[in-house]
Protein backbone atom coordinates (compact mmCIF):
# COMPACT_ATOMS: atom_id res chain seq x y z
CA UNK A 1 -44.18 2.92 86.15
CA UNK A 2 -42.40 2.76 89.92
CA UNK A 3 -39.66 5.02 90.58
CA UNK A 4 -37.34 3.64 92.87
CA UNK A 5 -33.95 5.09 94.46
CA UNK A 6 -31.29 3.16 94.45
CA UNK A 7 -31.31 2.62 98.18
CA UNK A 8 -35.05 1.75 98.47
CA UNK A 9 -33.69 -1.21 95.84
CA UNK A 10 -31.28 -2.14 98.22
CA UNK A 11 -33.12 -1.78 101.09
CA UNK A 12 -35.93 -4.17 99.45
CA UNK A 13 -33.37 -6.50 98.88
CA UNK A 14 -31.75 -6.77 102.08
CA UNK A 15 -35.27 -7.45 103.53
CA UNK A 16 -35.97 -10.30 100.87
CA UNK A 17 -32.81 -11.92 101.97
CA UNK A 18 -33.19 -11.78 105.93
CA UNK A 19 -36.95 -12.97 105.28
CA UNK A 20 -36.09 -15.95 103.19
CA UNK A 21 -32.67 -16.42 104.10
CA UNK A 22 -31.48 -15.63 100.65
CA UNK A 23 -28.09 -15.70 100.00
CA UNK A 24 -25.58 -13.59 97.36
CA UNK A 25 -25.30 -17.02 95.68
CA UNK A 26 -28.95 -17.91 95.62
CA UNK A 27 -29.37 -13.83 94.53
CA UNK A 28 -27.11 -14.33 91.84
CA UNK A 29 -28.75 -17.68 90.23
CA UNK A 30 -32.30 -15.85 90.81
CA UNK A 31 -30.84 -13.11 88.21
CA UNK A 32 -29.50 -15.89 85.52
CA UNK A 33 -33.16 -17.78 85.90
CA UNK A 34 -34.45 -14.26 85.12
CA UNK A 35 -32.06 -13.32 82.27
CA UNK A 36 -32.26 -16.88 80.93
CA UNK A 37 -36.30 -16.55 80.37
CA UNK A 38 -36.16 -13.10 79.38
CA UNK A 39 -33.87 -13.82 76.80
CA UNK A 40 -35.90 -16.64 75.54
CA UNK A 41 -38.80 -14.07 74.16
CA UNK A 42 -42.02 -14.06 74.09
CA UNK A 43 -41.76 -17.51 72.67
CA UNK A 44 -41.26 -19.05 76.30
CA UNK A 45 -38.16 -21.50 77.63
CA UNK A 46 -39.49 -24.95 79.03
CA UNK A 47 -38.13 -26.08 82.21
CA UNK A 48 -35.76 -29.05 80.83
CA UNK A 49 -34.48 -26.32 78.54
CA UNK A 50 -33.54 -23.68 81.77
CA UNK A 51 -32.34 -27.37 83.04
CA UNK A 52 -29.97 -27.84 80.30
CA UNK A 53 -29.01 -24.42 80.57
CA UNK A 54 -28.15 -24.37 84.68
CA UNK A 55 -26.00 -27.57 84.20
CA UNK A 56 -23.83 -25.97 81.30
CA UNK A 57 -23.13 -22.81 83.98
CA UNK A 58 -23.31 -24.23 87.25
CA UNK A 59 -22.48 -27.94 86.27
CA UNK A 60 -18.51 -27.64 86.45
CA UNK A 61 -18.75 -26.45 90.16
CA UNK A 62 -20.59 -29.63 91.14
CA UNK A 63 -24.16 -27.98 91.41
CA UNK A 64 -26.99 -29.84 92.22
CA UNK A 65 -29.34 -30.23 89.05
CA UNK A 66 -32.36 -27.54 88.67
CA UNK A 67 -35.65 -29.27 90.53
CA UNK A 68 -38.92 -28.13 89.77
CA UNK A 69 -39.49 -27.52 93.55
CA UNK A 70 -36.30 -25.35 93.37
CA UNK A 71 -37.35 -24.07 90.28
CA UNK A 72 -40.68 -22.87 91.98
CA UNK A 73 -39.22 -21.09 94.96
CA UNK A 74 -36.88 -19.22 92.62
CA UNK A 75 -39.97 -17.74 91.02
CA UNK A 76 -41.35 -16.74 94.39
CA UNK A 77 -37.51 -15.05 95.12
CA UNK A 78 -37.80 -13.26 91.93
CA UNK A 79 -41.04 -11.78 92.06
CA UNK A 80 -39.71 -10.30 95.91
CA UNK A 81 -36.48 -9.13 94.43
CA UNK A 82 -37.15 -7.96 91.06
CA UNK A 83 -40.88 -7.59 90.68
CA UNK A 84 -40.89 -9.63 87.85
CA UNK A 85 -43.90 -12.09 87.03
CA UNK A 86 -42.80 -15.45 85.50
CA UNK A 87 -45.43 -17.06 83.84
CA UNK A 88 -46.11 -20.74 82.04
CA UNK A 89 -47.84 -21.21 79.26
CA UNK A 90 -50.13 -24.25 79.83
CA UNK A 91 -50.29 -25.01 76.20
CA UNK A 92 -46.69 -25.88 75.85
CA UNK A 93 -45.41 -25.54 79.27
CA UNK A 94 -42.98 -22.98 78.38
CA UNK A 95 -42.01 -20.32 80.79
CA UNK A 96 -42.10 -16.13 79.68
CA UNK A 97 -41.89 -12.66 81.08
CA UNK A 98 -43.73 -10.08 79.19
CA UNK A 99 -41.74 -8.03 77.01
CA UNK A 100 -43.71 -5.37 77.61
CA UNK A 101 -42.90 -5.41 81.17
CA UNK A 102 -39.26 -5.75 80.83
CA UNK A 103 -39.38 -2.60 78.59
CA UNK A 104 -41.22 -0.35 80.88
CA UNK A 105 -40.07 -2.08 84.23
CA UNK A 106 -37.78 -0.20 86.55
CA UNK A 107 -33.88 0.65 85.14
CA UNK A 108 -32.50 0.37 88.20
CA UNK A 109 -33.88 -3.48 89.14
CA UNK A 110 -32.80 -4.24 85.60
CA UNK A 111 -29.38 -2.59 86.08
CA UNK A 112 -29.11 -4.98 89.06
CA UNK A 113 -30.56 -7.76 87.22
CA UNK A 114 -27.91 -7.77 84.31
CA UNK A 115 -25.25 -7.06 86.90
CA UNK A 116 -25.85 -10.92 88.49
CA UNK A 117 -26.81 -12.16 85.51
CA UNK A 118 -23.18 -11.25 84.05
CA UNK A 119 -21.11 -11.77 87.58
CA UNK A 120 -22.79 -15.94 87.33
CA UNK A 121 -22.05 -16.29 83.45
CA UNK A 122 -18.09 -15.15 84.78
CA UNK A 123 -18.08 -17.16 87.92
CA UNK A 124 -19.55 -20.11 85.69
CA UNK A 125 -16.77 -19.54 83.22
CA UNK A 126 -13.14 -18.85 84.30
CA UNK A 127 -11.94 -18.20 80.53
CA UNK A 128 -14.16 -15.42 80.15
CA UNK A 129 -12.71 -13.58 83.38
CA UNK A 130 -9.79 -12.84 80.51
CA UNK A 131 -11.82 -11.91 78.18
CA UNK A 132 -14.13 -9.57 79.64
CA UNK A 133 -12.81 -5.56 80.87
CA UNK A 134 -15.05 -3.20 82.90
CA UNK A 135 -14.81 0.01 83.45
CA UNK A 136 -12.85 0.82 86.59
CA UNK A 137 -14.50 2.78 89.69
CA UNK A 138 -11.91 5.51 91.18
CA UNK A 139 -12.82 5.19 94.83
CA UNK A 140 -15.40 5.50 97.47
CA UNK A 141 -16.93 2.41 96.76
CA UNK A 142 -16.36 1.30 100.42
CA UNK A 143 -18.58 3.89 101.26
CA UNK A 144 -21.65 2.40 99.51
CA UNK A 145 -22.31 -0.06 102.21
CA UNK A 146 -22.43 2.12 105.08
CA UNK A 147 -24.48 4.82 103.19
CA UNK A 148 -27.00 2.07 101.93
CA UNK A 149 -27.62 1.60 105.63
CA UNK A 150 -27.64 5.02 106.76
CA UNK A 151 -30.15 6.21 104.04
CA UNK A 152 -32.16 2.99 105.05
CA UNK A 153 -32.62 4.18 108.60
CA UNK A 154 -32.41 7.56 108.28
CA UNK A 155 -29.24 8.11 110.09
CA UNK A 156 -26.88 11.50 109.75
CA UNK A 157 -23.23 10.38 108.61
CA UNK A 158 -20.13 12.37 109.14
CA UNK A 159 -17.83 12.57 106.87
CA UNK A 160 -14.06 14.07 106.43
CA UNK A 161 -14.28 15.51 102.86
CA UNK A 162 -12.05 17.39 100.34
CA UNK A 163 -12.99 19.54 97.38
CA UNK A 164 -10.49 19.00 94.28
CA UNK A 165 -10.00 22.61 94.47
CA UNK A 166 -9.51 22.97 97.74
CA UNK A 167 -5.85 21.62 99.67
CA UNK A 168 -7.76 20.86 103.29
CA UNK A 169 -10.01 18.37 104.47
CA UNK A 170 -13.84 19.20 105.84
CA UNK A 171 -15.61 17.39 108.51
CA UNK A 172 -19.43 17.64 107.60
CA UNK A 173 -22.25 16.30 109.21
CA UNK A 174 -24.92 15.32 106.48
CA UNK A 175 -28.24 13.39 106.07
CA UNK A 176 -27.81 11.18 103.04
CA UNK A 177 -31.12 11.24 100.91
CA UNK A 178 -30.15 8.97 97.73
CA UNK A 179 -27.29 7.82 95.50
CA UNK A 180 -26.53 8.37 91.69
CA UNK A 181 -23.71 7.05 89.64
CA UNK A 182 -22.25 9.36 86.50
CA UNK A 183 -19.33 8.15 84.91
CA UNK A 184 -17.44 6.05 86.72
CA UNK A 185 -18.14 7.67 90.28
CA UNK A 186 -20.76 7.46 92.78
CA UNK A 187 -22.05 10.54 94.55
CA UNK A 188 -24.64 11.04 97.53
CA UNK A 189 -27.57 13.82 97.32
CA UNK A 190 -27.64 14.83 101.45
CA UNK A 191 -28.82 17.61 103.42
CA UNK A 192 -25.99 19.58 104.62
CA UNK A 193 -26.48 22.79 106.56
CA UNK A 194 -29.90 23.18 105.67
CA UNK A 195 -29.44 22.70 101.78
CA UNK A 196 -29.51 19.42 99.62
CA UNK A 197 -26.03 19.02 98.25
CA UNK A 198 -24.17 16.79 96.66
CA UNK A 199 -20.83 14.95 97.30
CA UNK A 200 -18.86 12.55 95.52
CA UNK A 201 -17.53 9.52 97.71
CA UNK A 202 -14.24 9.34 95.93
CA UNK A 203 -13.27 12.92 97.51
CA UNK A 204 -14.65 11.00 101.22
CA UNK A 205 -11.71 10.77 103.02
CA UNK A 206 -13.46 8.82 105.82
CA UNK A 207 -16.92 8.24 107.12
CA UNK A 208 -18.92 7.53 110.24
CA UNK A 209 -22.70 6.61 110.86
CA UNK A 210 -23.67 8.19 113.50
CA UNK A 211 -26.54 7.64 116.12
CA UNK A 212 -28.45 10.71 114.93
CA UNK A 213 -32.00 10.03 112.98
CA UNK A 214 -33.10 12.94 110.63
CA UNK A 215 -36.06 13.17 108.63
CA UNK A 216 -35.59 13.78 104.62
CA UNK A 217 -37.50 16.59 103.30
CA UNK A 218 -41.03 14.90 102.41
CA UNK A 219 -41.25 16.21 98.86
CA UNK A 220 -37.80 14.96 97.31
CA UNK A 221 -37.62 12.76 94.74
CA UNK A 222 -34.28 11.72 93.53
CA UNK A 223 -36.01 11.35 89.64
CA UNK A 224 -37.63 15.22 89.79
CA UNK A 225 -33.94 16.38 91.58
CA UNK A 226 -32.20 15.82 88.12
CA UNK A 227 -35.31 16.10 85.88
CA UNK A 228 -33.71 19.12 84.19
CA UNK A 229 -30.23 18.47 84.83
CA UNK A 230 -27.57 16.57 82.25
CA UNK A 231 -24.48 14.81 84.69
CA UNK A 232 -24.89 15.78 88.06
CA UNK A 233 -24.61 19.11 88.39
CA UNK A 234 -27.93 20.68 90.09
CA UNK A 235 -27.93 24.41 90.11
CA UNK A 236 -31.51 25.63 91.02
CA UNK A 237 -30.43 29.50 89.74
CA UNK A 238 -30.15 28.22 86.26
CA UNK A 239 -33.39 27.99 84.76
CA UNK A 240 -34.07 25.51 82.16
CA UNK A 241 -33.79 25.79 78.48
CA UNK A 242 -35.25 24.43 75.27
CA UNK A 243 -31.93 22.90 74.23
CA UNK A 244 -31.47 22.13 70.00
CA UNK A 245 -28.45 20.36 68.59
CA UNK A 246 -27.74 19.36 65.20
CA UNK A 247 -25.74 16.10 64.18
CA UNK A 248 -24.87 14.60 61.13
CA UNK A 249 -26.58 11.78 60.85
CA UNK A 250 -24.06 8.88 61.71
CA UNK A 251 -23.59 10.40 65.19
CA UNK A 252 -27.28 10.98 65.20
CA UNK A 253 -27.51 7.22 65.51
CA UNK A 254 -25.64 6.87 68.49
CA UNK A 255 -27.38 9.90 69.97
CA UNK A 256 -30.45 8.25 69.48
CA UNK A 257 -29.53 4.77 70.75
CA UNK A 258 -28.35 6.28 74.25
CA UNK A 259 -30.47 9.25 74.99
CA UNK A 260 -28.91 12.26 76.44
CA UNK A 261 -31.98 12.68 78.91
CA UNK A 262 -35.32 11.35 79.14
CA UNK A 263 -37.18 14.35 77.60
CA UNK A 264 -34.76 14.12 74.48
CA UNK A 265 -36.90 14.22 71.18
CA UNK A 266 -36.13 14.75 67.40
CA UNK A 267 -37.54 17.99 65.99
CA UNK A 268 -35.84 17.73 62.76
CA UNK A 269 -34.80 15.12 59.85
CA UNK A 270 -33.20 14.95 57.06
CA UNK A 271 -30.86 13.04 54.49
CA UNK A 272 -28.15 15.50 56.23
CA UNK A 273 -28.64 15.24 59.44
CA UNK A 274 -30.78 15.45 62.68
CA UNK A 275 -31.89 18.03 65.45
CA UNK A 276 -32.47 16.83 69.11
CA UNK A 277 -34.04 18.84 71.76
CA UNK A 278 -34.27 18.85 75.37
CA UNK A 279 -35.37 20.88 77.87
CA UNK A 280 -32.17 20.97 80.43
CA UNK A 281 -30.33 23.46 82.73
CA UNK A 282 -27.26 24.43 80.86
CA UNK A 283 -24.61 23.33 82.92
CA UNK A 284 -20.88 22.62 82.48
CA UNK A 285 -22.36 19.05 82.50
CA UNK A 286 -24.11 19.80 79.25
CA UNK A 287 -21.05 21.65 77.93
CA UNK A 288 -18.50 18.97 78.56
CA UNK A 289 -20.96 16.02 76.66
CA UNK A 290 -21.53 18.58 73.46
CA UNK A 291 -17.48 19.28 73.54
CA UNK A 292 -16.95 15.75 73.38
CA UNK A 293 -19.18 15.43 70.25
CA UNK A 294 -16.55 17.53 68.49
CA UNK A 295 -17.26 18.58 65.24
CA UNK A 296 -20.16 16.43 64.49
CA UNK A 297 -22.49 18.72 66.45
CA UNK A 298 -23.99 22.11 66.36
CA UNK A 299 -25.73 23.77 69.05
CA UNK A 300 -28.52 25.92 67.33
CA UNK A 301 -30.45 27.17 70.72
CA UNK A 302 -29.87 28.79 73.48
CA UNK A 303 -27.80 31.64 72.02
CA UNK A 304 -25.91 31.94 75.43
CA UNK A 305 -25.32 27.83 75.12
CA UNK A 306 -23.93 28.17 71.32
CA UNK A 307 -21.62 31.35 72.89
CA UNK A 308 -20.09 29.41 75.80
CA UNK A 309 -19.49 26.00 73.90
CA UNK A 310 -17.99 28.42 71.03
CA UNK A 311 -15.65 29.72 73.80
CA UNK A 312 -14.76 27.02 74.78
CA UNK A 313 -13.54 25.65 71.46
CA UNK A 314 -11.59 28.71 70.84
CA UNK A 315 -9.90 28.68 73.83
CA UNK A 316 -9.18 24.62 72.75
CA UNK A 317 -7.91 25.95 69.56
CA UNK A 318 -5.46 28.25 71.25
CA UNK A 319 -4.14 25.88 73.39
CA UNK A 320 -2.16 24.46 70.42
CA UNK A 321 -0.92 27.67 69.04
């Protein structure tokens, strides 16, 4: 399976477009084409059907009808943008994406790919704009743009920064590596002063792309940065642990339907409830997401994990005596 950074994504797609002249419109209606066949199964969609389809979205804003010479090129945008294969099957002319591809394709292109997919079902349908609530992004979204580009050509940005525990404001020099969103807020993984760190852009008071190339460190991988980290809290003095919790088996569901981590695993079942392990650094990160759990979890291992959630509790408990 590819691993991609976020800004290699980007960066693929900003070629595609200057290359074919793609615009955020014709983007967008590559990404419902996609979703429309993907959602059709393995089973297949035939064209008049996607036709049907495009003039029930895209009808009301006087869009042209779907041609199968349109049709065709949107194929060839697809396969640059998403890496994903349309085929036809000749014995019914029905169009299909492997399932199996979608399932072990890339999160990231399919993050994007659901992203359009919803922004053209909205733009299609001004009723549903007041019907549908996302989750709202604090700040330093501006930012995104400028980084993209910087971490495309390998230029140092400076920034003007402030810690939340810290009343003054910090200009650093950094050389942005890679992005990662974790709830709600985007941070940037960057060499600064000789050490990969990480900053989140809603605490960037202002940046600047400078003229200044760098080169990133030719063994980091954004994916084997947080392969033992929960959140986004890397601390390479904490050495990682064989992490059990217990849940009763409702929240066990939920557990299992969103995985903590990607080396979570069941190591226990009952009619009671169910263990989960991981192997993580155990990090406030960690800490926070088992708090949150409240009493329908149990940390069994590490002791020193158990002790510090335990402390924590307590020290919840006295804050209402």
């Amino acid at each position: 399976m590819r691993s991609f950074t976020l800004c290699k994504i980007f960066a693929q797609l900003f070629t595609t477009f200057v290359k074919n002249k793609i615009t955020m419109d014709k983007f967008t209606k590559c990404a419902w084409i996609t979703r429309t066949i993907i959602n059709a199964g393995n089973g297949g969609i035939t064209l008049k059907d996607i036709q049907q389809k495009w003039d029930n979205a895209f009808g009301q804003d006087g869009e042209k009808e779907l041609k199968r010479r349109s049709f065709e090129n949107y194929k060839v945008y697809i396969a640059s943008m998403f890496g994903i294969d349309i085929q036809c099957n000749k014995s019914d002319n029905t169009y299909f994406v492997e399932q199996e591809n979608i399932a072990t394709g890339d999160s990231l292109a399919m993050w994007l790919l659901n992203s359009f997919s919803m922004q053209a079902k909205l733009s299609a349908n001004i009723a549903l704009r007041e019907r549908v609530l996302f989750e709202v992004i604090p700040g330093g979204t501006k930012y995104l743009e400028p980084l993209l580009h910087a971490i495309q050509e390998s230029l140092c940005v400076e920034i003007s920064y402030e810690k939340y525990w810290e009343e003054r404001v910090v200009v650093r020099r950094i050389c942005p590596y890679a992005l990662k969103q974790y709830r709600q807020r985007w941070y940037v993984i960057a060499e600064s002063d000789e050490y990969v760190k990480i900053f989140a852009l809603d605490r960037i008071k202002d940046l600047q792309v400078t003229e200044q190339t760098f080169k990133i460190t030719s063994d980091f991988n954004i994916n084997e940065y947080f392969s033992e980290d929960y959140g986004i809290i890397h601390d390479q003095r904490i050495t990682p642990e064989l992490v059990k919790i217990r849940f009763n088996n409702e929240q066990a569901k939920y557990v299992n339907s969103l995985p903590w981590h990607e080396s979570q695993r069941v190591v226990e079942k009952n009619e009671d409830y169910t263990t989960f392990a991981w192997n993580l650094r155990c990090t406030l990160d960690l800490v926070q997401q088992i708090l949150s759990m409240g009493a329908t979890a149990e940390v069994l291992e590490p002791a020193g994990l158990r002790s510090w959630v335990l402390e924590e509790m307590k020290q919840a408990v006295m804050n209402y005596k």
